[in-house]
C-alpha atoms as a PDB file:
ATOM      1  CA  UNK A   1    -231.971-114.757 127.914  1.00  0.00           C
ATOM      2  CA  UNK A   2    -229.629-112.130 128.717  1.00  0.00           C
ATOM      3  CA  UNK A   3    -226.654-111.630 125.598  1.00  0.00           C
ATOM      4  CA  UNK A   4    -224.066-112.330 128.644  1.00  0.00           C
ATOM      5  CA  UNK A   5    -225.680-115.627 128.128  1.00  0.00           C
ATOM      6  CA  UNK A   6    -223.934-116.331 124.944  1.00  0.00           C
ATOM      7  CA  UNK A   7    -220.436-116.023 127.106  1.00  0.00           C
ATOM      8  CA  UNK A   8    -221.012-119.450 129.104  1.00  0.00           C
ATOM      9  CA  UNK A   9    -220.534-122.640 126.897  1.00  0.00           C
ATOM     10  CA  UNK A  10    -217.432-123.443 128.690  1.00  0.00           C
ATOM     11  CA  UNK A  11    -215.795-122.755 131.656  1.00  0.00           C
ATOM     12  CA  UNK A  12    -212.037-124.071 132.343  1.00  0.00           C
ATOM     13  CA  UNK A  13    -211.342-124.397 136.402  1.00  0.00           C
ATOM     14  CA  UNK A  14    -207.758-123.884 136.909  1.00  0.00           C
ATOM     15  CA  UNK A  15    -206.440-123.944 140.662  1.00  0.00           C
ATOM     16  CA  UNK A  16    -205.075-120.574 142.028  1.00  0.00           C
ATOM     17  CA  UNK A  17    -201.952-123.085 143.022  1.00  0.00           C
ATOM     18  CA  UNK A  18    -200.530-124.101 139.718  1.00  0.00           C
ATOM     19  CA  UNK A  19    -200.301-120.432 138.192  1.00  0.00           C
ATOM     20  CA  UNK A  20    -198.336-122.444 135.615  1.00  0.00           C
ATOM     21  CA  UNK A  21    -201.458-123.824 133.898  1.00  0.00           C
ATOM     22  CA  UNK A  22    -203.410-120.580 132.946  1.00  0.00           C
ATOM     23  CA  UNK A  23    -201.509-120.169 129.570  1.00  0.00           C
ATOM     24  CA  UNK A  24    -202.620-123.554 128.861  1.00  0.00           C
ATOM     25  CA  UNK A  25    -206.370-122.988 129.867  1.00  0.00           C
ATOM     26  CA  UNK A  26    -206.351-119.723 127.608  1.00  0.00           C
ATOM     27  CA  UNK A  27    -205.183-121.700 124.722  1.00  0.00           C
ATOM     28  CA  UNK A  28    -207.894-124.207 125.126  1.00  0.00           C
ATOM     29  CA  UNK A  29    -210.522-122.901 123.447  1.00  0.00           C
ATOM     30  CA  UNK A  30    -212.815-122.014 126.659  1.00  0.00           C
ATOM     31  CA  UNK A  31    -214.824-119.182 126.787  1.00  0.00           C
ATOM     32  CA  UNK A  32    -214.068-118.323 130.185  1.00  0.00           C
ATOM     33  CA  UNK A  33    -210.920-119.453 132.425  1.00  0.00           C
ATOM     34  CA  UNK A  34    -211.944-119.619 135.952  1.00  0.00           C
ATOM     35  CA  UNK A  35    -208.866-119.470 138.133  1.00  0.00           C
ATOM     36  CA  UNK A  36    -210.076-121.311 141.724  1.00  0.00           C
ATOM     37  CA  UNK A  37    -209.513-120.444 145.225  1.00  0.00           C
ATOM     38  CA  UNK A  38    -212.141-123.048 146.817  1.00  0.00           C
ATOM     39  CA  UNK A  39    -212.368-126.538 145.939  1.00  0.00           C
ATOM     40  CA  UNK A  40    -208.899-126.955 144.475  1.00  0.00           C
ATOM     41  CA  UNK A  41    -206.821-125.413 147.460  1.00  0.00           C
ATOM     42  CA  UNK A  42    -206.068-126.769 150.210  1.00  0.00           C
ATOM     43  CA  UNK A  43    -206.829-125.069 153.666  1.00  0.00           C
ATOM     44  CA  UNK A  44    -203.217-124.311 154.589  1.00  0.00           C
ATOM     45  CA  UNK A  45    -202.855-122.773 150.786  1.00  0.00           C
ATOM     46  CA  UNK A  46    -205.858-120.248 151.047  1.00  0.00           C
ATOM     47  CA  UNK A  47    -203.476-117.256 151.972  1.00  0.00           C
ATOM     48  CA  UNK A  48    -200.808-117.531 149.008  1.00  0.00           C
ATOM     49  CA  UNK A  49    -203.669-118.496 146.155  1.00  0.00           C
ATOM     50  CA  UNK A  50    -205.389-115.804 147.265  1.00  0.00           C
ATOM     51  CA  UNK A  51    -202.552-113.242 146.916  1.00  0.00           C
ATOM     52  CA  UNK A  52    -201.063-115.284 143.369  1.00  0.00           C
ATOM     53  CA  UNK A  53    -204.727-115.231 141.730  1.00  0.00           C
ATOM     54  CA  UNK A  54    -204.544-111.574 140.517  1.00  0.00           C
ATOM     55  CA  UNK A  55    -200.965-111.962 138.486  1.00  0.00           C
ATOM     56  CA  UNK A  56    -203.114-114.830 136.720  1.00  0.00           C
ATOM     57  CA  UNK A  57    -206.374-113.018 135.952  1.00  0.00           C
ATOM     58  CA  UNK A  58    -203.969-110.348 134.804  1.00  0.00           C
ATOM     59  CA  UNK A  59    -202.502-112.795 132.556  1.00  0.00           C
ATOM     60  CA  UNK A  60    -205.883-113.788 131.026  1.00  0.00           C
ATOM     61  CA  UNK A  61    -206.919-110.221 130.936  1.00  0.00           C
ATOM     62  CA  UNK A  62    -203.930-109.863 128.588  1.00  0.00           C
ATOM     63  CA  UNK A  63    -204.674-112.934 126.694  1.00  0.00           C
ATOM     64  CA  UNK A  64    -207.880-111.542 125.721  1.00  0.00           C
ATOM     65  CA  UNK A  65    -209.405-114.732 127.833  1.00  0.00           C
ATOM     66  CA  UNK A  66    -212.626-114.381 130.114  1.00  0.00           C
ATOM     67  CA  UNK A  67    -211.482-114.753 133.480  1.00  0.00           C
ATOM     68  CA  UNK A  68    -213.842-115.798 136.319  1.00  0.00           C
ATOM     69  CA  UNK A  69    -212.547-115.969 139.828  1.00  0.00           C
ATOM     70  CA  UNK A  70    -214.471-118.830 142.590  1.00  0.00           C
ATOM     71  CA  UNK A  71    -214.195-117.671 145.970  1.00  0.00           C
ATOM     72  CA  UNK A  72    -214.569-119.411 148.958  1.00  0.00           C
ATOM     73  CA  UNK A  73    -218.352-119.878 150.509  1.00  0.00           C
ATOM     74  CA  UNK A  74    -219.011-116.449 152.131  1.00  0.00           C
ATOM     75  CA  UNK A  75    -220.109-118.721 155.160  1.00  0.00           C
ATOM     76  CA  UNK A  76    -216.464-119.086 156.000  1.00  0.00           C
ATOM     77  CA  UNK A  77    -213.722-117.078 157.368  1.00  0.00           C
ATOM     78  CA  UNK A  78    -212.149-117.893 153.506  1.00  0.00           C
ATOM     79  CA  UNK A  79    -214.885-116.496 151.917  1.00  0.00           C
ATOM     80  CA  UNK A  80    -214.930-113.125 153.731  1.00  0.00           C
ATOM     81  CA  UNK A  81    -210.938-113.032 153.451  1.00  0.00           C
ATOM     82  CA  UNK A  82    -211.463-113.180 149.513  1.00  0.00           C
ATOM     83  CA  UNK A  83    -214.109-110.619 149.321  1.00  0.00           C
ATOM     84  CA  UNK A  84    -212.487-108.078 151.278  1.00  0.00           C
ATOM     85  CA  UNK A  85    -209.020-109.211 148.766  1.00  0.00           C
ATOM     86  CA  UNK A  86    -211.420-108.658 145.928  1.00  0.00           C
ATOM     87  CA  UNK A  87    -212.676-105.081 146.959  1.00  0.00           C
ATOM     88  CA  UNK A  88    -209.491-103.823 148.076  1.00  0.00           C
ATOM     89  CA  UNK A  89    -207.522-105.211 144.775  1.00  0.00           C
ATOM     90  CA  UNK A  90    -207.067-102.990 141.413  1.00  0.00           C
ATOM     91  CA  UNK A  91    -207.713-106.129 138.943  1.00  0.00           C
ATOM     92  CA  UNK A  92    -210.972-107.908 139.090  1.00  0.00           C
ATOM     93  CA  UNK A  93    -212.205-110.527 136.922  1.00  0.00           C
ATOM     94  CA  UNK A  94    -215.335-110.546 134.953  1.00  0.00           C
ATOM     95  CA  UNK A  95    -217.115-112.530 136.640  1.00  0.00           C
ATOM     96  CA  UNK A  96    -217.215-113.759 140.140  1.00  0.00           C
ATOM     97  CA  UNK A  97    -218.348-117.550 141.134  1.00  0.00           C
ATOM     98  CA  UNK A  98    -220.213-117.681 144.427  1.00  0.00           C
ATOM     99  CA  UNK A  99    -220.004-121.341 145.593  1.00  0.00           C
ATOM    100  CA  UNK A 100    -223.041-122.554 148.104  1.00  0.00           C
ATOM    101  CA  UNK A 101    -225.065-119.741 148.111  1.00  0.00           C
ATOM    102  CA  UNK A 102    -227.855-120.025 149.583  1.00  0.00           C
ATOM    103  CA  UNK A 103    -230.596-116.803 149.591  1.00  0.00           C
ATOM    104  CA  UNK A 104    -230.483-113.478 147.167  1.00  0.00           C
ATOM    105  CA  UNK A 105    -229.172-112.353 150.454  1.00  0.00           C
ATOM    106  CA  UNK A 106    -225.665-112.980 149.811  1.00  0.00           C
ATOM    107  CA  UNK A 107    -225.963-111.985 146.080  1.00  0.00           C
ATOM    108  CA  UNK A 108    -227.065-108.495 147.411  1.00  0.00           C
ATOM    109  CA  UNK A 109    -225.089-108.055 149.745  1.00  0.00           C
ATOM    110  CA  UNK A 110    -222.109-108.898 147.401  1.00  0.00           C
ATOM    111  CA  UNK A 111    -224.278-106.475 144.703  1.00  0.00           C
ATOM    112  CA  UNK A 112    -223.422-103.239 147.613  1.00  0.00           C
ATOM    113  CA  UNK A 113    -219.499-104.616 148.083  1.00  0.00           C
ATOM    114  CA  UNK A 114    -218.606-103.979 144.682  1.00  0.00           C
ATOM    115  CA  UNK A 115    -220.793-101.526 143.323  1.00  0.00           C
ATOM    116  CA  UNK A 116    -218.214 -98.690 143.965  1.00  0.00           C
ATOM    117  CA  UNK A 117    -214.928-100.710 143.364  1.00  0.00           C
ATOM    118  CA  UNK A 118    -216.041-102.908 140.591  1.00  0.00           C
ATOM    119  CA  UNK A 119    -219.365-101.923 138.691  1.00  0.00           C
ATOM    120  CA  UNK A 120    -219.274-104.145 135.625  1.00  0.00           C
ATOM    121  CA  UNK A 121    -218.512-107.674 137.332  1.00  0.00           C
ATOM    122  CA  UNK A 122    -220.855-110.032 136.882  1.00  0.00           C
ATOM    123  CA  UNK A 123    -222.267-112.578 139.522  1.00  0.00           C
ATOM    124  CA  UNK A 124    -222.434-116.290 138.947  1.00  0.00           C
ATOM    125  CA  UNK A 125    -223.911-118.214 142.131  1.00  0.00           C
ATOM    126  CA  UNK A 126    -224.083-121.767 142.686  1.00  0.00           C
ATOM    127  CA  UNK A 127    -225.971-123.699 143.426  1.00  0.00           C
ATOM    128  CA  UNK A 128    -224.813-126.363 145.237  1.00  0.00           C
ATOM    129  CA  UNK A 129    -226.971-127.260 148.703  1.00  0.00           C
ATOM    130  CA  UNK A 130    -231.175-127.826 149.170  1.00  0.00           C
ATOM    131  CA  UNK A 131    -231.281-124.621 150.911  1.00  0.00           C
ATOM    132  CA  UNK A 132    -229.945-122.484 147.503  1.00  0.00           C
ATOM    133  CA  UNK A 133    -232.107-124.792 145.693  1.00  0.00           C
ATOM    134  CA  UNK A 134    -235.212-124.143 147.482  1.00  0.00           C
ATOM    135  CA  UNK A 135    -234.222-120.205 146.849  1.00  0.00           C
ATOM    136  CA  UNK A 136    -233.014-120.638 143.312  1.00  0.00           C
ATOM    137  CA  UNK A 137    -235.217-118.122 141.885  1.00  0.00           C
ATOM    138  CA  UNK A 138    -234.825-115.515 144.276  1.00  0.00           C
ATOM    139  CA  UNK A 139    -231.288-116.024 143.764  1.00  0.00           C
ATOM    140  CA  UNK A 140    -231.447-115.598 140.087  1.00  0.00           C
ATOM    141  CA  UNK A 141    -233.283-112.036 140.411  1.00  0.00           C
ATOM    142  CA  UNK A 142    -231.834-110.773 143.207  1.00  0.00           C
ATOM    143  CA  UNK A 143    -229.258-108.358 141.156  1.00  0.00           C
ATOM    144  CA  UNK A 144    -228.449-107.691 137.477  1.00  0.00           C
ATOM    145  CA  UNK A 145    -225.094-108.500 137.832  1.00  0.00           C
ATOM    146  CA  UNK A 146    -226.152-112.016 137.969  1.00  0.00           C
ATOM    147  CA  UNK A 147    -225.490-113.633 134.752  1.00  0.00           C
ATOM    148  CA  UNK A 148    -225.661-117.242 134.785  1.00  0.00           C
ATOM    149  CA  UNK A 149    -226.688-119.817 137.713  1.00  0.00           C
ATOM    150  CA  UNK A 150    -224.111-122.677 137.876  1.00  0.00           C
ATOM    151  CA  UNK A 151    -225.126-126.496 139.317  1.00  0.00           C
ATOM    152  CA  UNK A 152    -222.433-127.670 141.645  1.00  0.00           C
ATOM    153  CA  UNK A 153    -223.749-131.256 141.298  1.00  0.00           C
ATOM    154  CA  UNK A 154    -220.783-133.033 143.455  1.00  0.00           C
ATOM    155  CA  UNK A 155    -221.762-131.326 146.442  1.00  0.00           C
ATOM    156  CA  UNK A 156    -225.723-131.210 145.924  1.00  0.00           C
ATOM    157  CA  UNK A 157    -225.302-135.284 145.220  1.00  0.00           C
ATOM    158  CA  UNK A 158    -223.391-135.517 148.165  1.00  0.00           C
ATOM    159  CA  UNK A 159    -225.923-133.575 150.415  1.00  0.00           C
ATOM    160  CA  UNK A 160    -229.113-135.460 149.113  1.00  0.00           C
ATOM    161  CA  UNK A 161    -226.797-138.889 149.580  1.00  0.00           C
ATOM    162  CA  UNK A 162    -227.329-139.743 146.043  1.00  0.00           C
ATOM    163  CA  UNK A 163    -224.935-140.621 143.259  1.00  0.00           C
ATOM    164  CA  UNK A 164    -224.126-138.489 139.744  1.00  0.00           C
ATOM    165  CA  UNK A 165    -226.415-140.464 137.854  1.00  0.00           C
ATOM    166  CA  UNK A 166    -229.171-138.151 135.728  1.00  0.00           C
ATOM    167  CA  UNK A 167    -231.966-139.558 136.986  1.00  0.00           C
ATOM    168  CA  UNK A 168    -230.913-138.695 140.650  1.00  0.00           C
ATOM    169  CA  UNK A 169    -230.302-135.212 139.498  1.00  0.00           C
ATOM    170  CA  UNK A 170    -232.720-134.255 137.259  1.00  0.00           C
ATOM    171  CA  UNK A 171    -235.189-132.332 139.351  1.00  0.00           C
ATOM    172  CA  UNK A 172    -232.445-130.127 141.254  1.00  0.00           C
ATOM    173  CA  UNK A 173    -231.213-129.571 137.351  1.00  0.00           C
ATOM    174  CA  UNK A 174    -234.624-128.673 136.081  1.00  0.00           C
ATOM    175  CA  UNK A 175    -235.432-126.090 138.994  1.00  0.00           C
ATOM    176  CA  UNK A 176    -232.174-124.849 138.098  1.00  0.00           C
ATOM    177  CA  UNK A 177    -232.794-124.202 134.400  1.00  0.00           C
ATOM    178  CA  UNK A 178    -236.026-122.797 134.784  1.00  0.00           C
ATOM    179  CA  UNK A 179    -235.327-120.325 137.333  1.00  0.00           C
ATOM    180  CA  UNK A 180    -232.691-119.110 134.954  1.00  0.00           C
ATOM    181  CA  UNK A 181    -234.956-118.894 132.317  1.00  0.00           C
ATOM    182  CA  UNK A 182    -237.618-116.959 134.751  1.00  0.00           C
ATOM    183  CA  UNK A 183    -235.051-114.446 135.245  1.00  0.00           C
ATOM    184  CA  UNK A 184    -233.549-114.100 131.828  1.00  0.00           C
ATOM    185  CA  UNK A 185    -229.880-115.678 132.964  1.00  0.00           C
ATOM    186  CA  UNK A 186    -227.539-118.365 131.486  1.00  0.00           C
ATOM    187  CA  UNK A 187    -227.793-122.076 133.156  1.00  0.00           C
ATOM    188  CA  UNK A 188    -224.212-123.693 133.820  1.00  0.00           C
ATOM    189  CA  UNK A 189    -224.180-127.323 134.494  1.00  0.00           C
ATOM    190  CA  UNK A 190    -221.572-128.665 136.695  1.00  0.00           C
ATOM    191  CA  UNK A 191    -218.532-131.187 136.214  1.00  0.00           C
ATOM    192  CA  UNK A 192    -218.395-134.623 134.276  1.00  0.00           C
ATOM    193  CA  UNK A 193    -215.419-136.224 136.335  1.00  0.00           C
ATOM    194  CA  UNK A 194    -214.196-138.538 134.428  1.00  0.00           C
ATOM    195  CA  UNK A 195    -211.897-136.184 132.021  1.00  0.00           C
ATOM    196  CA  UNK A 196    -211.035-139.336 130.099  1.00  0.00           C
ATOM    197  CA  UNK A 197    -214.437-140.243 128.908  1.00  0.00           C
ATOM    198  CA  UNK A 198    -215.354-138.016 126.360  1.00  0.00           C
ATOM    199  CA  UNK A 199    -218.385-140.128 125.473  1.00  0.00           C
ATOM    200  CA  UNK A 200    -219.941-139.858 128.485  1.00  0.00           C
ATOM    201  CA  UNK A 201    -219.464-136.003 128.656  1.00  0.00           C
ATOM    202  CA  UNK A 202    -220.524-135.482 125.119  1.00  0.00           C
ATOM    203  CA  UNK A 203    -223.658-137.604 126.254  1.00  0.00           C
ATOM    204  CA  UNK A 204    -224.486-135.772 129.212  1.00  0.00           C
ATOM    205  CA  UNK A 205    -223.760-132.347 127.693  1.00  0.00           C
ATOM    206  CA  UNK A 206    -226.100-133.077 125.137  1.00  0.00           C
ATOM    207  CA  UNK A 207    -228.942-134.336 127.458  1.00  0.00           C
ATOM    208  CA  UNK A 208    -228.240-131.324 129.497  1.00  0.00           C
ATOM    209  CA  UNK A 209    -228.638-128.819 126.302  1.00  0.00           C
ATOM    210  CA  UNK A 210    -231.947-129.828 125.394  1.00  0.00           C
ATOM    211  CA  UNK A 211    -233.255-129.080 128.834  1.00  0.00           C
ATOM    212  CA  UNK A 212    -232.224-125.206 127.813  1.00  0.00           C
ATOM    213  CA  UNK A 213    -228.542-124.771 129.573  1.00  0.00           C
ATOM    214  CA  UNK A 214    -226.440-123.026 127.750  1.00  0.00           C
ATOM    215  CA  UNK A 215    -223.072-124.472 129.199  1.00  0.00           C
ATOM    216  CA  UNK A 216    -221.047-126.405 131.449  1.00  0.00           C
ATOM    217  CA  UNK A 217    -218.103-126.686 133.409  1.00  0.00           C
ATOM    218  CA  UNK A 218    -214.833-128.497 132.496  1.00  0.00           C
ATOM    219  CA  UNK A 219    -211.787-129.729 134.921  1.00  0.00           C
ATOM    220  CA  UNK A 220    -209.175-130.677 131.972  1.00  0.00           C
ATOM    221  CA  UNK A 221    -208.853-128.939 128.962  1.00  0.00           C
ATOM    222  CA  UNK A 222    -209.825-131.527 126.788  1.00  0.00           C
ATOM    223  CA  UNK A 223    -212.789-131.345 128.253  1.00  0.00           C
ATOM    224  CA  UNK A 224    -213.751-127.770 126.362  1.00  0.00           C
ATOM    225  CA  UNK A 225    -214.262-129.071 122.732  1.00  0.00           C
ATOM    226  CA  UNK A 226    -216.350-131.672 123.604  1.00  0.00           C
ATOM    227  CA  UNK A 227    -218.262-129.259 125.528  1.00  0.00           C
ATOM    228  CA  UNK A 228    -217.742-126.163 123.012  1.00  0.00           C
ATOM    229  CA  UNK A 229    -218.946-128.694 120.257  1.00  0.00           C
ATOM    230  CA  UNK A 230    -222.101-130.034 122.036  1.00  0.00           C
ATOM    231  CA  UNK A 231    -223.228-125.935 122.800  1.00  0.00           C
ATOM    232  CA  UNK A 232    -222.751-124.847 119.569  1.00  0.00           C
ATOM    233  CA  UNK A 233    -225.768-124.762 117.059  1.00  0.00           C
ATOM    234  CA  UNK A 234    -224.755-126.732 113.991  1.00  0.00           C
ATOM    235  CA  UNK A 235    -224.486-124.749 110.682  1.00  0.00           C
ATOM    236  CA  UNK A 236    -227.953-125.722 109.430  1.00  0.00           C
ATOM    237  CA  UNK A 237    -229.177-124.691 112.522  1.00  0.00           C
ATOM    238  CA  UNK A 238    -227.816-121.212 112.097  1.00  0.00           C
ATOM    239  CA  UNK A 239    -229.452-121.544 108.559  1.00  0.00           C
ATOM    240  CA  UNK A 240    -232.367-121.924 109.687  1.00  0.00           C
ATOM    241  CA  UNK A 241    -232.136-119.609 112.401  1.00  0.00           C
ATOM    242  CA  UNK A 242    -231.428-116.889 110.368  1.00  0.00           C
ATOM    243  CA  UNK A 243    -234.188-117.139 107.958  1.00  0.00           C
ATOM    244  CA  UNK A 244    -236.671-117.416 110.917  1.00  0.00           C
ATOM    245  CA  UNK A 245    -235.110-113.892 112.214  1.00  0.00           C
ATOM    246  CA  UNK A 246    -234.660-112.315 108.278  1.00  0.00           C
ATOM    247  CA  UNK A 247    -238.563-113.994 107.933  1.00  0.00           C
ATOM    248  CA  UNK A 248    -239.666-112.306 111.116  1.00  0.00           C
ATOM    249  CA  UNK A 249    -238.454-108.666 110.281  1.00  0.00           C
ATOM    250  CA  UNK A 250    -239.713-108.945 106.811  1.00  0.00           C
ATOM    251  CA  UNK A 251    -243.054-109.873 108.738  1.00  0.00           C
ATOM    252  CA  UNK A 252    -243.077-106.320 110.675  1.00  0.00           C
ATOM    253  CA  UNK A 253    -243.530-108.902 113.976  1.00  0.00           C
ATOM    254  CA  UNK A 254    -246.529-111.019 112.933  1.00  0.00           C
ATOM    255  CA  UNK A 255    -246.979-114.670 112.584  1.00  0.00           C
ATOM    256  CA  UNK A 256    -245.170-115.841 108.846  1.00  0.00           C
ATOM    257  CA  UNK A 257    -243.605-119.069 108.220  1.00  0.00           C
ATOM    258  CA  UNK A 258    -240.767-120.639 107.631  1.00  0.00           C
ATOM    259  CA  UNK A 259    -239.804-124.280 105.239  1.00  0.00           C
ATOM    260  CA  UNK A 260    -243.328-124.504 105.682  1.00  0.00           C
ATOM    261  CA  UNK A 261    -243.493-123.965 109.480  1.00  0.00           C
ATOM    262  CA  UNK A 262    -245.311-121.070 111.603  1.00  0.00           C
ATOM    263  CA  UNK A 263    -243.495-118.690 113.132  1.00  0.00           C
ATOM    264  CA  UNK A 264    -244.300-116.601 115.905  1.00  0.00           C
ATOM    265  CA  UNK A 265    -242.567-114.621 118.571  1.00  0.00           C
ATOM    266  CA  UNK A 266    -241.085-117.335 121.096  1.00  0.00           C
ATOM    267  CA  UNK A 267    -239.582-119.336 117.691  1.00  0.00           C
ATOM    268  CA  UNK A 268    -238.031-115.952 117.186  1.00  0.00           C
ATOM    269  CA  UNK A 269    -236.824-115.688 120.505  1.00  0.00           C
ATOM    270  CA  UNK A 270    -235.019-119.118 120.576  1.00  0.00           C
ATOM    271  CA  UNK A 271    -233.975-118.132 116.675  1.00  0.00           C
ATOM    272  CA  UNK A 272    -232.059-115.075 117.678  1.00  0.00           C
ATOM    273  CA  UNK A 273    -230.519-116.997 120.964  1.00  0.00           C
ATOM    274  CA  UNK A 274    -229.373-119.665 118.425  1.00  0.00           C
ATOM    275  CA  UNK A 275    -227.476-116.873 115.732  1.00  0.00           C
ATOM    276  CA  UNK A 276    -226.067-115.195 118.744  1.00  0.00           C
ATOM    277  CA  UNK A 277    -224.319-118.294 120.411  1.00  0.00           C
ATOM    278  CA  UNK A 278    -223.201-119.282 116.463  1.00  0.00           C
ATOM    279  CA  UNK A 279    -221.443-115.619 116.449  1.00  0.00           C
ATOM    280  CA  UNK A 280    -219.599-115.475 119.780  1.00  0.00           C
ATOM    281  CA  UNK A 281    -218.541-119.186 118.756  1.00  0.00           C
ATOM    282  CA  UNK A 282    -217.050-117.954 115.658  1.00  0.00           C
ATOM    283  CA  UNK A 283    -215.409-114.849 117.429  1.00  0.00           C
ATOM    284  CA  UNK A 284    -213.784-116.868 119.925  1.00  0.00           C
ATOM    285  CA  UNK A 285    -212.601-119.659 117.777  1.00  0.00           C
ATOM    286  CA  UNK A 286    -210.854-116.848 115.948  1.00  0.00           C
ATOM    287  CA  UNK A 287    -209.242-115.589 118.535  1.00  0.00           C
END
């Protein structure tokens, strides 16, 4: 799992309309602020978000806040309008949310757009139709700016004519998570609607971290410390975890063990994913 990995327990949508509430989403605790132009804009909107969304990734640039900016599908005349916004602008976020992609076509060809304008920006596709799912793992190693693989599970759901329930979305979730794992990327689930019920999201944010994501996505920001909470290891598993990795040096790389367990190299691996998340928690929380 790539370190960038660490980045993605949370992820705050805020609509490029309401410029208003991106203080409010830096102060929430998420680890990244993703300021919208698709889902939560209307058509007739498109052309005045897209000109207002820089002023607020500026402001979450100066906030010290991860900012991610969704763009529309590049299958649209939206999409294309964004890019060619994104290329030609001087701020750029950090990472860049590709709804409804479909092959490691598009993730290429958005690789070549901002290779000389914006090296460092990382690529998050979604996945959100059968098509990207079929192609999930080509998606996930079609560039290393890709960084994490999100779900969009309202849209998939709506595709396959199925509701939100787990069992109806448990395979596309599990093709997801493993191709992200293939490929050495963070796995993103999607939204729990109901920002009100904080038992169900704490439920299905737990379910979804012990399949092996590493985050999900939030609508209100009450939403991120449920979230936040359910993502980060709990201190005796950061104990633990760090006696594995202090066990495993002190081993020179062979098998040891640990409260009486073995201890080889994938325990390791999952042991030095588990101190990392703890220590990015701790620096953001004391931000």
């Amino acid at each position: 799992m790539s370190q960038s990995a660490k980045n993605y327990r949370s992820i705050l949508f805020v609509p490029a309309t309401r410029p208003e509430r991106v203080p409010k989403a830096a102060a929430s605790g998420a680890d990244s602020v993703c300021v919208d132009l698709e889902d939560a804009v209307g058509l007739a909107d498109k052309g005045q978000a897209r000109a207002d969304c820089w002023a607020q990734l500026e402001v979450l640039r100066g906030l010290g806040v991860r900012s991610i900016l969704r763009i529309n599908a590049l299958t649209t005349s939206e999409g294309l309008r964004d890019m060619v916004a994104l290329i030609e602008s001087p701020t750029a976020p950090d990472g860049l949310f590709v709804p409804k992609c479909n092959s490691a076509e598009e993730v290429r060809w958005i690789d070549s757009l901002l290779a000389g304008r914006h090296p460092d920006m990382e690529v998050l596709p979604i996945i959100e139709t059968t098509i990207g799912l079929n192609n999930v793992a080509d998606i996930a190693g079609a560039s290393p700016r890709v960084a994490a693989l999100g779900f969009g599970s309202a849209d998939y759901s709506a595709e396959i004519g199925s509701d939100m329930g787990w069992d109806a979305l448990a395979y596309a979730r599990g093709r997801i998570v493993a191709a992200a794992g293939q490929c050495g990327v963070a796995a993103i689930d999607g939204v729990w609607i109901d920002y009100r019920d904080d038992d169900g999201l704490r439920r299905e944010a737990k379910r979804i971290a012990t399949m092996g994501y590493t985050g999900k996505i939030a609508i209100h920001p009450q939403q991120v410390a449920v979230i936040n909470q359910v993502f980060t290891p709990s201190d005796e598993a950061v104990a633990r975890a760090q006696r594995i990795v202090a066990a495993a040096a002190e081993a020179g790389g062979g098998v040891t063990t640990v409260d009486g367990q073995m201890i080889d190299e994938p325990v390791v691996q999952s042991a030095r994913r588990v101190v990392a998340v703890a220590e990015h928690a701790a620096a953001n929380a004391a931000k």
